[in-house]
C-alpha atoms as a PDB file:
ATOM      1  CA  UNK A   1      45.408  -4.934   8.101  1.00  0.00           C
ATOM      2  CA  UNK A   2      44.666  -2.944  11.137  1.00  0.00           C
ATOM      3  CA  UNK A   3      41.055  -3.013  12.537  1.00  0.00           C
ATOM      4  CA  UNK A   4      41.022   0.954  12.035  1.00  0.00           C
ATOM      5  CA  UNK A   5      41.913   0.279   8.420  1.00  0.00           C
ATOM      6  CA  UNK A   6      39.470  -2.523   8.093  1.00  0.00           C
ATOM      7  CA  UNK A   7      36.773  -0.409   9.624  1.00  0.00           C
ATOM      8  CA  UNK A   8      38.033   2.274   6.846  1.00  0.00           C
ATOM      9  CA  UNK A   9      37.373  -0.001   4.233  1.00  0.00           C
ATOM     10  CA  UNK A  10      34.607  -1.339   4.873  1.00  0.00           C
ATOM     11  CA  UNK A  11      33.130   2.506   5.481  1.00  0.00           C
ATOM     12  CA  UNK A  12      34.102   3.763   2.317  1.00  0.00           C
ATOM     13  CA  UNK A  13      32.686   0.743   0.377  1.00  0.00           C
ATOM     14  CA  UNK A  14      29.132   0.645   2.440  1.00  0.00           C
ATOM     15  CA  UNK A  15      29.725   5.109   0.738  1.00  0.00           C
ATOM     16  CA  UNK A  16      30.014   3.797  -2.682  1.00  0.00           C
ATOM     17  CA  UNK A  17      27.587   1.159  -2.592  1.00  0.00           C
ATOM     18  CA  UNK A  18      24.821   3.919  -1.150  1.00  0.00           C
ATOM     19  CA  UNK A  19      25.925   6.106  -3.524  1.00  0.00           C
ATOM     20  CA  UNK A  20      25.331   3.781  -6.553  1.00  0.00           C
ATOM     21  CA  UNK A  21      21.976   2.680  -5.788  1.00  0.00           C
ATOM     22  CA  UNK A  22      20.650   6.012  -6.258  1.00  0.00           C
ATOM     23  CA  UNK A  23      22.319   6.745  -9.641  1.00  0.00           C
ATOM     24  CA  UNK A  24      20.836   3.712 -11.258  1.00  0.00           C
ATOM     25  CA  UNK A  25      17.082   4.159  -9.930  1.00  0.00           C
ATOM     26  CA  UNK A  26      17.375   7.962 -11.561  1.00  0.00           C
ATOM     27  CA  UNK A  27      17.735   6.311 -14.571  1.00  0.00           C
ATOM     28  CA  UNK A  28      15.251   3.351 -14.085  1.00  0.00           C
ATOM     29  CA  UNK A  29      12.850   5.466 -11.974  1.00  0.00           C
ATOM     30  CA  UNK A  30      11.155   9.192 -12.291  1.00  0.00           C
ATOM     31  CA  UNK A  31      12.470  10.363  -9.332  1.00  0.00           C
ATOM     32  CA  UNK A  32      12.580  13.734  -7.211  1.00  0.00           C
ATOM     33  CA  UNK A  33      15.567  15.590  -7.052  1.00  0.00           C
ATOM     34  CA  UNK A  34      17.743  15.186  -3.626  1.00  0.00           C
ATOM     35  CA  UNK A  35      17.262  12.069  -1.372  1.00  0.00           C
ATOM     36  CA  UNK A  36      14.844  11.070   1.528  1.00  0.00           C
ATOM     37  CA  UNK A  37      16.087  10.361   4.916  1.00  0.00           C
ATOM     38  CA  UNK A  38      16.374   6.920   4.324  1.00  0.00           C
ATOM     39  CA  UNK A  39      18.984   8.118   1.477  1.00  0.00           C
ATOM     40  CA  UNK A  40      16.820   7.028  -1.335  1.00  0.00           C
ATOM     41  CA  UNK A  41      15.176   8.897  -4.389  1.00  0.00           C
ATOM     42  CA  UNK A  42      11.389  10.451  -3.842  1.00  0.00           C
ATOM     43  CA  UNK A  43       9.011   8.619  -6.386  1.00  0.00           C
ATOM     44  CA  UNK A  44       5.661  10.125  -8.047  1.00  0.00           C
ATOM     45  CA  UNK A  45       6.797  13.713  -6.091  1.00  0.00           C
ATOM     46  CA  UNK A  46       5.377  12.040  -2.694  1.00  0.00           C
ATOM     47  CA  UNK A  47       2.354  11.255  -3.853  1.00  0.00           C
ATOM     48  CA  UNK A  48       0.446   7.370  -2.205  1.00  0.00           C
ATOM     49  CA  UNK A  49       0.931   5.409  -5.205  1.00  0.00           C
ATOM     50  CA  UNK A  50      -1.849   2.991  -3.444  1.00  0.00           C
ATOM     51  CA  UNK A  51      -4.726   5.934  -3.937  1.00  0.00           C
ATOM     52  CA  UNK A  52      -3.241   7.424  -6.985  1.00  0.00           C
ATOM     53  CA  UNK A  53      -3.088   3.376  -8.372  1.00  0.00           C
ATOM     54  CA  UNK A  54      -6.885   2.681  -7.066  1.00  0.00           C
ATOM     55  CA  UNK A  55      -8.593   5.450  -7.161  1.00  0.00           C
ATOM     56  CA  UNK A  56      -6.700   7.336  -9.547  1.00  0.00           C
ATOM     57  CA  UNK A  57      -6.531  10.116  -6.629  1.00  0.00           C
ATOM     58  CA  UNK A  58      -3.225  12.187  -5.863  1.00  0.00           C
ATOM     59  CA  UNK A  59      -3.127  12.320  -2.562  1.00  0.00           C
ATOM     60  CA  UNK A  60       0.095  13.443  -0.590  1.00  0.00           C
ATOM     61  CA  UNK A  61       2.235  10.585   1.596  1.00  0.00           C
ATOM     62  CA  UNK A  62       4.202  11.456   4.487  1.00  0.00           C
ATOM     63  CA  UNK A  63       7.759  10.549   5.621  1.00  0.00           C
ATOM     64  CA  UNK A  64       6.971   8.709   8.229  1.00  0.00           C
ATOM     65  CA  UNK A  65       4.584   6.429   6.001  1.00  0.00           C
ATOM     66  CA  UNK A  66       7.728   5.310   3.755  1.00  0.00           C
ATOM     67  CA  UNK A  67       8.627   2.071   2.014  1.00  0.00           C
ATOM     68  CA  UNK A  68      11.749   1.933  -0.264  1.00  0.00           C
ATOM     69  CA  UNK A  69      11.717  -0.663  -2.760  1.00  0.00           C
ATOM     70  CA  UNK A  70      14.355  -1.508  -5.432  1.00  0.00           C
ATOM     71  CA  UNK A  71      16.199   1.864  -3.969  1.00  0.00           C
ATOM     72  CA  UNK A  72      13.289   4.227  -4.504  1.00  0.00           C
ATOM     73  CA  UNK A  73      11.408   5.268  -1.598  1.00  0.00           C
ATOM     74  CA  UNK A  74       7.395   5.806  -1.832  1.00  0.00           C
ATOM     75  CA  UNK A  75       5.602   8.131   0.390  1.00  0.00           C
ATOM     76  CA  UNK A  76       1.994   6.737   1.910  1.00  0.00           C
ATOM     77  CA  UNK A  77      -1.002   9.079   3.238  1.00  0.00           C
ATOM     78  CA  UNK A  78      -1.550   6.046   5.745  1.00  0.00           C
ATOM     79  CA  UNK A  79       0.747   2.610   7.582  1.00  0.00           C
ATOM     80  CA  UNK A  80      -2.359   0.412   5.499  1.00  0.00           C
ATOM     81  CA  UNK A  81      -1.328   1.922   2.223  1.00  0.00           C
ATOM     82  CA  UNK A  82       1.956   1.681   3.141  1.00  0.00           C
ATOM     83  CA  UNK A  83       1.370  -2.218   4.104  1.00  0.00           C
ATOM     84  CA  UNK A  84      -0.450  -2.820   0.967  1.00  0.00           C
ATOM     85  CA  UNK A  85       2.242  -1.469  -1.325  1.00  0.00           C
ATOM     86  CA  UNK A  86       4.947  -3.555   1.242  1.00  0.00           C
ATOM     87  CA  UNK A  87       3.410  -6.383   0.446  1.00  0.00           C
ATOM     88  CA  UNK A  88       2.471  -6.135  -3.862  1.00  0.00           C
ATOM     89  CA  UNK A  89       4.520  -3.411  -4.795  1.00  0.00           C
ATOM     90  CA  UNK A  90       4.352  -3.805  -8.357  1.00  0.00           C
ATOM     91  CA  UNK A  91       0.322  -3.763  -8.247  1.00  0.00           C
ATOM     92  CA  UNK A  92       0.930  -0.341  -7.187  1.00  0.00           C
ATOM     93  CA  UNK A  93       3.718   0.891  -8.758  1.00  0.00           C
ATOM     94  CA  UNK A  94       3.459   3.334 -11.494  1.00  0.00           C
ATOM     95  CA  UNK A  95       4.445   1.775 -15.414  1.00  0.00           C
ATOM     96  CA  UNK A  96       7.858   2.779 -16.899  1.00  0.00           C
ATOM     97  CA  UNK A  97       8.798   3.694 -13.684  1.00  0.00           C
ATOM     98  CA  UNK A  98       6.657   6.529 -13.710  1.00  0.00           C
ATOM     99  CA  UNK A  99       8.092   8.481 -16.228  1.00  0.00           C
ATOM    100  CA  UNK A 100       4.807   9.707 -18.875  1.00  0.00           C
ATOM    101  CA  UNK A 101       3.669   6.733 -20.635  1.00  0.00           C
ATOM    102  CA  UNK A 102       3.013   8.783 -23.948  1.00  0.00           C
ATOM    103  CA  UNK A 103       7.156  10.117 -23.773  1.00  0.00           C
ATOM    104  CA  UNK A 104       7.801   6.182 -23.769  1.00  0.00           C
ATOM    105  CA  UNK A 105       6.098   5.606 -26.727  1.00  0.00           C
ATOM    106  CA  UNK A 106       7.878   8.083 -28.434  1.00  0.00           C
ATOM    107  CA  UNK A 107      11.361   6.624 -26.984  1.00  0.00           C
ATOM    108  CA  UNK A 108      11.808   9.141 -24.328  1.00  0.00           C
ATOM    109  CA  UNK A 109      12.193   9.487 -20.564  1.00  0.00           C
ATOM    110  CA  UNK A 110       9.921  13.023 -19.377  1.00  0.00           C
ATOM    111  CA  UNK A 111       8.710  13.081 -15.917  1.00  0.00           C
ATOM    112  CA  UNK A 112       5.275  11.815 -15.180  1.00  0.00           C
ATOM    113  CA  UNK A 113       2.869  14.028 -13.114  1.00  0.00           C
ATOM    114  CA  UNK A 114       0.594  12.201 -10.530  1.00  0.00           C
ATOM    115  CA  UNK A 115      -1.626  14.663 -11.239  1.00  0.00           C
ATOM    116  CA  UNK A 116      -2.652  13.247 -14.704  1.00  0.00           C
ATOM    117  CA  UNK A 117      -2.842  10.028 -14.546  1.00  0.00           C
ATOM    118  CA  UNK A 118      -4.571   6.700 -15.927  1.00  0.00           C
ATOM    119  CA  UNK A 119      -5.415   3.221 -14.703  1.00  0.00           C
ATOM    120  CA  UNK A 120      -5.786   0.549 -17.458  1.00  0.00           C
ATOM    121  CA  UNK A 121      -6.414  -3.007 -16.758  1.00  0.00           C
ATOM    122  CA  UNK A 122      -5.203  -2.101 -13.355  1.00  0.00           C
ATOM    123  CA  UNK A 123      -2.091  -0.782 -14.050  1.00  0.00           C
ATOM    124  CA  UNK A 124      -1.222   3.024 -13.438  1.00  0.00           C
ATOM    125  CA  UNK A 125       0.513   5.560 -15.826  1.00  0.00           C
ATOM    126  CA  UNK A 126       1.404   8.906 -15.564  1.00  0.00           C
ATOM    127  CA  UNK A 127       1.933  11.873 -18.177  1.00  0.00           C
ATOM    128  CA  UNK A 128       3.832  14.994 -18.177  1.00  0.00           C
ATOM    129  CA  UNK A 129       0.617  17.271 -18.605  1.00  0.00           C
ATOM    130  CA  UNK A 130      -2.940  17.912 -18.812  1.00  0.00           C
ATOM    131  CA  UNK A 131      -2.069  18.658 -22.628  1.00  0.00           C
ATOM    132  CA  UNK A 132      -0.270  14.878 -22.945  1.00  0.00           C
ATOM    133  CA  UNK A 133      -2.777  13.247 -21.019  1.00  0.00           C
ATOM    134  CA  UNK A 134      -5.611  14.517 -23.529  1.00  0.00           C
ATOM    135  CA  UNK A 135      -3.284  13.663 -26.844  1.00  0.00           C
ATOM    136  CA  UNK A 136      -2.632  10.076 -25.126  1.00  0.00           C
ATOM    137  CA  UNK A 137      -6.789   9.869 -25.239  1.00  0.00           C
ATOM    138  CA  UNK A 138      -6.938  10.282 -28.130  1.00  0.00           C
ATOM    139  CA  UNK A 139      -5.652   6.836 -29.123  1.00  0.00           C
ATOM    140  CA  UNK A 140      -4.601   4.993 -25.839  1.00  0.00           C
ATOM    141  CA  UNK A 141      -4.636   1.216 -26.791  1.00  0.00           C
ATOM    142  CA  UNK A 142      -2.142   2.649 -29.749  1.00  0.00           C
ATOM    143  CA  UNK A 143       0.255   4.907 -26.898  1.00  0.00           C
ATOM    144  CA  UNK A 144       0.374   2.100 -24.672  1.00  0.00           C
ATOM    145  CA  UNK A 145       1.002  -0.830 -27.388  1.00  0.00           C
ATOM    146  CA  UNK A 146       3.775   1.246 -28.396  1.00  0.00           C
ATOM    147  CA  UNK A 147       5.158   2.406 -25.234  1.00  0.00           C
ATOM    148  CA  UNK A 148       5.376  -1.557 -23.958  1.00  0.00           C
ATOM    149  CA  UNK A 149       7.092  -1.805 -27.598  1.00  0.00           C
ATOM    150  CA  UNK A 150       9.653   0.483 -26.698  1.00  0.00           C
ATOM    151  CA  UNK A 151       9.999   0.379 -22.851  1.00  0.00           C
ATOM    152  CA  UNK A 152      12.709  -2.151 -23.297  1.00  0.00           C
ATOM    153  CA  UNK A 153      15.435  -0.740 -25.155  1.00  0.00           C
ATOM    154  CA  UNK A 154      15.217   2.539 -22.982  1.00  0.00           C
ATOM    155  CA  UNK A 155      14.244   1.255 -19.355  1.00  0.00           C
ATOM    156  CA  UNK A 156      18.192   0.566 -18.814  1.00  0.00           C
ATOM    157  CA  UNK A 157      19.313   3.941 -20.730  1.00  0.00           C
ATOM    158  CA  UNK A 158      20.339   7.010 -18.640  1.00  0.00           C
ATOM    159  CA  UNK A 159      17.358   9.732 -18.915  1.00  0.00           C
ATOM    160  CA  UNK A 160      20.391  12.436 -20.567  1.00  0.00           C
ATOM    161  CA  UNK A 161      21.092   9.678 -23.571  1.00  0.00           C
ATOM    162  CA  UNK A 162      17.275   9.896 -24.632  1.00  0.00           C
END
């Protein structure tokens, strides 16, 4: 093999191994359309997972405050919320990768909305609406039991199959 073939190669399997990573964490994580610049899928729409997970306040993150974890990248209003998610990511991390907590319980994957939002025990989930979040309080020990119920036999299942 030629180093112009080798180099080739090796191109065209660094492509497909970029272009994989993506796929799965649309189907693991609620993710925004199109890629960052990094080349990895936009979680909670942009929005500092550190303030929306603490204070339960959706505040915009910038580009240039980004940390990609397990192939999703997270947008941070500041480099110490970025550093704090860097270093516990899943204390900040929305549940069911932040698809709506109340569409889990019900075996489905529908995009979860920083916007309404809940912290229990210290652990954040998201819903698709204002309308959702106000069903889910209705009963939320009983949403959540069953969401963590059900969680595992869709986390690995592509959002279209649901």
């Amino acid at each position: 093999m030629t180093l112009k073939t080798g180099i080739k190669l090796a191109s065209v399997l660094v492509l497909a191994s970029l272009a994989a990573a993506p796929a799965f964490a649309e189907d693991e994580y609620n993710v925004t359309n199109g890629y960052t610049l990094d080349g990895a899928p936009l979680a909670l729409h942009g929005m500092d997972s550190v303030a929306l997970a603490t204070l339960n306040a959706a505040t915009p993150g910038v580009a240039s405050h980004t940390v990609v974890h397990d192939g999703v990248a997270y947008y941070f209003s500041s480099e110490i919320s970025a550093e704090k998610f860097a270093a516990e990511p899943q204390r900040y991390m929305p549940q069911y990768g932040g698809f709506c907590a109340f569409a889990v319980a019900l075996g489905k994957k529908l995009v979860g909305d920083p916007r309404y939002a809940d912290i229990v025990d210290g652990k954040l989930y998201l819903f698709v609406n204002a309308a959702v979040l106000e069903k889910y309080k209705q009963d939320p020990e009983g949403t959540l039991s069953k969401a963590a119920e059900t969680w595992p036999s869709i986390r690995h299942a592509a959002v279209g199959s649901l």
